[in-house]
N, C-alpha and C. Protein backbone atom coordinates (compact mmCIF):
# COMPACT_ATOMS: atom_id res chain seq x y z
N UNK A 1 4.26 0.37 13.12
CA UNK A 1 4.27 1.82 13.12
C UNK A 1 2.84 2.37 13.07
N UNK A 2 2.33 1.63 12.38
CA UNK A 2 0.79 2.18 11.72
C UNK A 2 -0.19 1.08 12.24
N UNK A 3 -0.73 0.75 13.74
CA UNK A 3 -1.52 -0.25 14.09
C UNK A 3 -2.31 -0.49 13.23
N UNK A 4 -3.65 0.47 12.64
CA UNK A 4 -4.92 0.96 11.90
C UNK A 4 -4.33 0.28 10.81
N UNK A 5 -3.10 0.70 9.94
CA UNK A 5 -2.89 0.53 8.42
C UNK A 5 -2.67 -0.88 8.21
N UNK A 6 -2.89 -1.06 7.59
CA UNK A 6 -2.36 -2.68 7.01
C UNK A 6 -1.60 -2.78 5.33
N UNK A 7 -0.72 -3.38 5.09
CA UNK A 7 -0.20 -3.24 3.79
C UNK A 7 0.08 -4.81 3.23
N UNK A 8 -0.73 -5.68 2.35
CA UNK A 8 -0.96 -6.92 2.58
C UNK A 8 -0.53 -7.04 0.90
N UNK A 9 0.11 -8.25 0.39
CA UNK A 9 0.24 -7.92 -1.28
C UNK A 9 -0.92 -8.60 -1.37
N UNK A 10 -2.10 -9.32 -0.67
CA UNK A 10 -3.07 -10.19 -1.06
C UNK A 10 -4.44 -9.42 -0.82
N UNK A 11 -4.18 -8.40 -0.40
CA UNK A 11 -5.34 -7.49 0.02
C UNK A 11 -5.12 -6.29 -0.68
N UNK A 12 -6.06 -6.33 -1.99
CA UNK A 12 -6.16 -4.74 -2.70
C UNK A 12 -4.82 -4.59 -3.65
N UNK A 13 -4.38 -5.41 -3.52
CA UNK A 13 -2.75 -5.54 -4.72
C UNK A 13 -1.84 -4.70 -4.00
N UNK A 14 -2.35 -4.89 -2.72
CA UNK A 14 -0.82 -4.48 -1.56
C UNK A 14 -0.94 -3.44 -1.46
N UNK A 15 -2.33 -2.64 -1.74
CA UNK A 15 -1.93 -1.19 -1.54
C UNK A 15 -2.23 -1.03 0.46
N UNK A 16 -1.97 0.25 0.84
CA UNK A 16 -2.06 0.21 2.57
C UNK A 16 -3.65 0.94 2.26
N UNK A 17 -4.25 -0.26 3.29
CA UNK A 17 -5.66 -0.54 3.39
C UNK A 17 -5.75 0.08 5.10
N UNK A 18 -7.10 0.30 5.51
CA UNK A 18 -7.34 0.29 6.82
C UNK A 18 -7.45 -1.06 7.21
N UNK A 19 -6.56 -1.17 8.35
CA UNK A 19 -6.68 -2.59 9.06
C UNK A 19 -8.14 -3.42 8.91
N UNK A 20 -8.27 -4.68 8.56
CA UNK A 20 -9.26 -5.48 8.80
C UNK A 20 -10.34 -5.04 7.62
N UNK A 21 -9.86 -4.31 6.63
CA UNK A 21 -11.03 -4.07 5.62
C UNK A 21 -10.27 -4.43 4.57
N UNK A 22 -11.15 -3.72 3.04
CA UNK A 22 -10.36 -3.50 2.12
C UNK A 22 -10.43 -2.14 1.32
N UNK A 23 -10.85 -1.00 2.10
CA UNK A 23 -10.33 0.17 2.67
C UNK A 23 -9.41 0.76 2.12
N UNK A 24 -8.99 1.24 1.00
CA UNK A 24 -7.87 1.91 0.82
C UNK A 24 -7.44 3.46 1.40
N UNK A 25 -6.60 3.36 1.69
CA UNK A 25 -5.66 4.47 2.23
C UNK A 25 -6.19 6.07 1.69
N UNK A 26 -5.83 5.59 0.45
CA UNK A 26 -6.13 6.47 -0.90
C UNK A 26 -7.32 7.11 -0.94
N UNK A 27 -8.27 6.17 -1.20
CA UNK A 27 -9.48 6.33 -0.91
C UNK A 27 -10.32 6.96 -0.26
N UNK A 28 -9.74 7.11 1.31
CA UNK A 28 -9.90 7.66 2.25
C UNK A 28 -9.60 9.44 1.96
N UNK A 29 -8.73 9.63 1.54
CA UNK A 29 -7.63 10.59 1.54
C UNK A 29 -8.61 11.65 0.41
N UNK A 30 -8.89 11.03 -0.61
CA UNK A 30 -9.33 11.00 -1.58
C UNK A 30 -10.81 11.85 -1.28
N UNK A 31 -11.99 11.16 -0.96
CA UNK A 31 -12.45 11.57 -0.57
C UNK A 31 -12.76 12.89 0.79
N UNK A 32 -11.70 12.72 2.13
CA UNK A 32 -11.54 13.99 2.38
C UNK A 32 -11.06 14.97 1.50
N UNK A 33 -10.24 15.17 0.89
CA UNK A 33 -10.19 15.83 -0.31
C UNK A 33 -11.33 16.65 -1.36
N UNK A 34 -12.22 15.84 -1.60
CA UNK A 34 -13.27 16.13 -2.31
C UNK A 34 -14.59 16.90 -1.35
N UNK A 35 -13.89 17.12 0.00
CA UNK A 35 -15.38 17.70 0.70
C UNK A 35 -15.97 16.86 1.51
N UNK A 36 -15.75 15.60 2.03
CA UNK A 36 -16.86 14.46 2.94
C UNK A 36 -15.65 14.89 3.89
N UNK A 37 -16.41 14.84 4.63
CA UNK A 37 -16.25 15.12 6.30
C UNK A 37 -16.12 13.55 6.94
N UNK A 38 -15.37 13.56 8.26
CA UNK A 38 -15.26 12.63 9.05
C UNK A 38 -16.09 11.63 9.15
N UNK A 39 -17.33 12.81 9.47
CA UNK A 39 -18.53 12.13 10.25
C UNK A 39 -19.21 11.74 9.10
N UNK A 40 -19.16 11.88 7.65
CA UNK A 40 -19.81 11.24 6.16
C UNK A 40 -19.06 9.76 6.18
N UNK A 41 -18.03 9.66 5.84
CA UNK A 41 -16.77 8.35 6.00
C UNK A 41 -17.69 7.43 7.13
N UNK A 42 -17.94 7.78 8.62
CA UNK A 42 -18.03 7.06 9.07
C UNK A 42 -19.60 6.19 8.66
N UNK A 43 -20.22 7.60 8.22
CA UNK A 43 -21.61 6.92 7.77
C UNK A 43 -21.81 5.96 6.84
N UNK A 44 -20.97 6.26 5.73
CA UNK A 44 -19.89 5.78 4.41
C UNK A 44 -20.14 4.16 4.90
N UNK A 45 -19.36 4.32 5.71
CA UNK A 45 -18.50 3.17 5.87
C UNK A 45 -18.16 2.54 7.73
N UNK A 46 -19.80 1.91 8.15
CA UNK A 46 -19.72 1.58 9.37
C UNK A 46 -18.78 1.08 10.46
N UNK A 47 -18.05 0.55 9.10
CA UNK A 47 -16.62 0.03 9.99
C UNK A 47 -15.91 0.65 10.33
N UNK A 48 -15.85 1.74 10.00
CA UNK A 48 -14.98 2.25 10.57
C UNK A 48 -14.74 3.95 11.47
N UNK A 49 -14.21 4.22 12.00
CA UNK A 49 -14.14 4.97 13.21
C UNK A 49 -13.27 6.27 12.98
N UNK A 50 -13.64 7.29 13.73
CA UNK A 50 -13.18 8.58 13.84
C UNK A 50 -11.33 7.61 13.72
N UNK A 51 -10.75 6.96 14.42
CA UNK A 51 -9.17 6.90 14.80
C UNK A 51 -9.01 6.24 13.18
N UNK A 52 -9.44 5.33 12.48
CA UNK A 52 -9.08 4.95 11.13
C UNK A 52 -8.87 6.21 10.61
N UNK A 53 -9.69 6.81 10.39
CA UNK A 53 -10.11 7.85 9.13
C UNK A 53 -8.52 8.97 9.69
N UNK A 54 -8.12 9.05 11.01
CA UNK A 54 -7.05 10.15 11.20
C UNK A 54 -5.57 9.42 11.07
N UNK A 55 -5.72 7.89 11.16
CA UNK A 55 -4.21 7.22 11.12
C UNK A 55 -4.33 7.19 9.32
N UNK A 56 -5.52 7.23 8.41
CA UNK A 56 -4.98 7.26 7.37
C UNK A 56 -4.64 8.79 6.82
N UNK A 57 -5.18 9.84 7.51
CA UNK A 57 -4.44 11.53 7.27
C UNK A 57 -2.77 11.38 7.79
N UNK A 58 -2.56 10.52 8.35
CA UNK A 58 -1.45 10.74 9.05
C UNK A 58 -0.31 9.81 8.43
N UNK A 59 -0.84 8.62 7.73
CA UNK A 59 -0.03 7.48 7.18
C UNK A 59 0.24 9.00 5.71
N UNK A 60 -0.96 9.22 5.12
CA UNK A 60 -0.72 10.25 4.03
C UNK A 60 0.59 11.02 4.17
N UNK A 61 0.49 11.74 5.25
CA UNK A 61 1.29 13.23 5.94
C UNK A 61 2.93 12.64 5.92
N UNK A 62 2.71 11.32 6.25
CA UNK A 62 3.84 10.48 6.57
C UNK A 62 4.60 10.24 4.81
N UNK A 63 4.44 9.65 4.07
CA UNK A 63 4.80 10.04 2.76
C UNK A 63 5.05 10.92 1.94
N UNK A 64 4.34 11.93 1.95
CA UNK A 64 4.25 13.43 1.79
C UNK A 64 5.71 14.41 2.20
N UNK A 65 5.89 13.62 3.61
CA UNK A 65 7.12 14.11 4.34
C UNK A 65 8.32 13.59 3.59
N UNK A 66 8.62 12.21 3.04
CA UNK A 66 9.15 11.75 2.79
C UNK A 66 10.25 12.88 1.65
N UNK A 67 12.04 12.16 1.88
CA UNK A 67 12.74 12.77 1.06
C UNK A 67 13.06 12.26 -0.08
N UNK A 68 12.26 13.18 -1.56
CA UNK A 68 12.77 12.42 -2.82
C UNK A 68 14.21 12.94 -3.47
N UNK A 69 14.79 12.32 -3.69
CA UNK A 69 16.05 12.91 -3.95
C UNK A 69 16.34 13.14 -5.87
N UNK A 70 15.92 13.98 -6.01
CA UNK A 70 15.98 14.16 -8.18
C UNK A 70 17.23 13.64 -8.25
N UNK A 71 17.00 12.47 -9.97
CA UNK A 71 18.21 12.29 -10.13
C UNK A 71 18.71 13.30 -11.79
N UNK A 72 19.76 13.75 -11.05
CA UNK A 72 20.37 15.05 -12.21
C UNK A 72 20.95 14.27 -13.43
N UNK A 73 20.11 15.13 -14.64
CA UNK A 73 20.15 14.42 -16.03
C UNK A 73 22.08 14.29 -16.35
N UNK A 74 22.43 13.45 -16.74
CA UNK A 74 23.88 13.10 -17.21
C UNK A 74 24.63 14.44 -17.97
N UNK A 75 25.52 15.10 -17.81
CA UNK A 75 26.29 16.29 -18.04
C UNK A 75 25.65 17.30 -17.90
N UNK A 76 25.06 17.59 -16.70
CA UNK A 76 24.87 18.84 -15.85
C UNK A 76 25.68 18.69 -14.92
C-alpha cells in the first residue's frame, strides 16, 4: 500500500519507518508539525526525498481517517 513506508518488528520496535532507513513515521510528522519545512527534512536528512517526507503526511492522514469505534461503559 505504502511503497516509501516500511513497518519491520526488527527495525525501530516495528514502528512504520521510511523505507530503507530508521526514519520514523512519527518523527517526520512531528517535526512538520513543529515548523521545519520540506526542504529543512531533506537537509535534515540526505536520504531522503521530497516523495518520503509526503507518503509519510499521507501514511499519517491514513490513520487519522481511521474508524474508532467507543466502547459504551456497561449499563448505559
Amino acid at each position: 500500500m505504502y511503497s516509501r513506508i516500511s513497518i519491520d518488528p526488527r527495525v525501530c520496535h516495528g514502528q512504520a519507518c521510511v523505507k530503507g532507513t530508521r526514519i520514523p513515521v512519527h518523527q517526520i510528522i512531528r517535526m512538520l508539525a513543529n515548523g521545519d519545512t520540506i526542504e529543512d527534512l531533506c537537509r535534515e536528512y540526505p536520504g531522503l526525498d521530497r516523495e518520503d517526507i509526503l507518503a509519510c503526511l499521507d501514511y499519517a492522514a491514513a490513520l487519522a481517517e481511521e474508524v474508532v469505534t467507543p466502547l459504551q461503559a456497561q449499563g448505559h
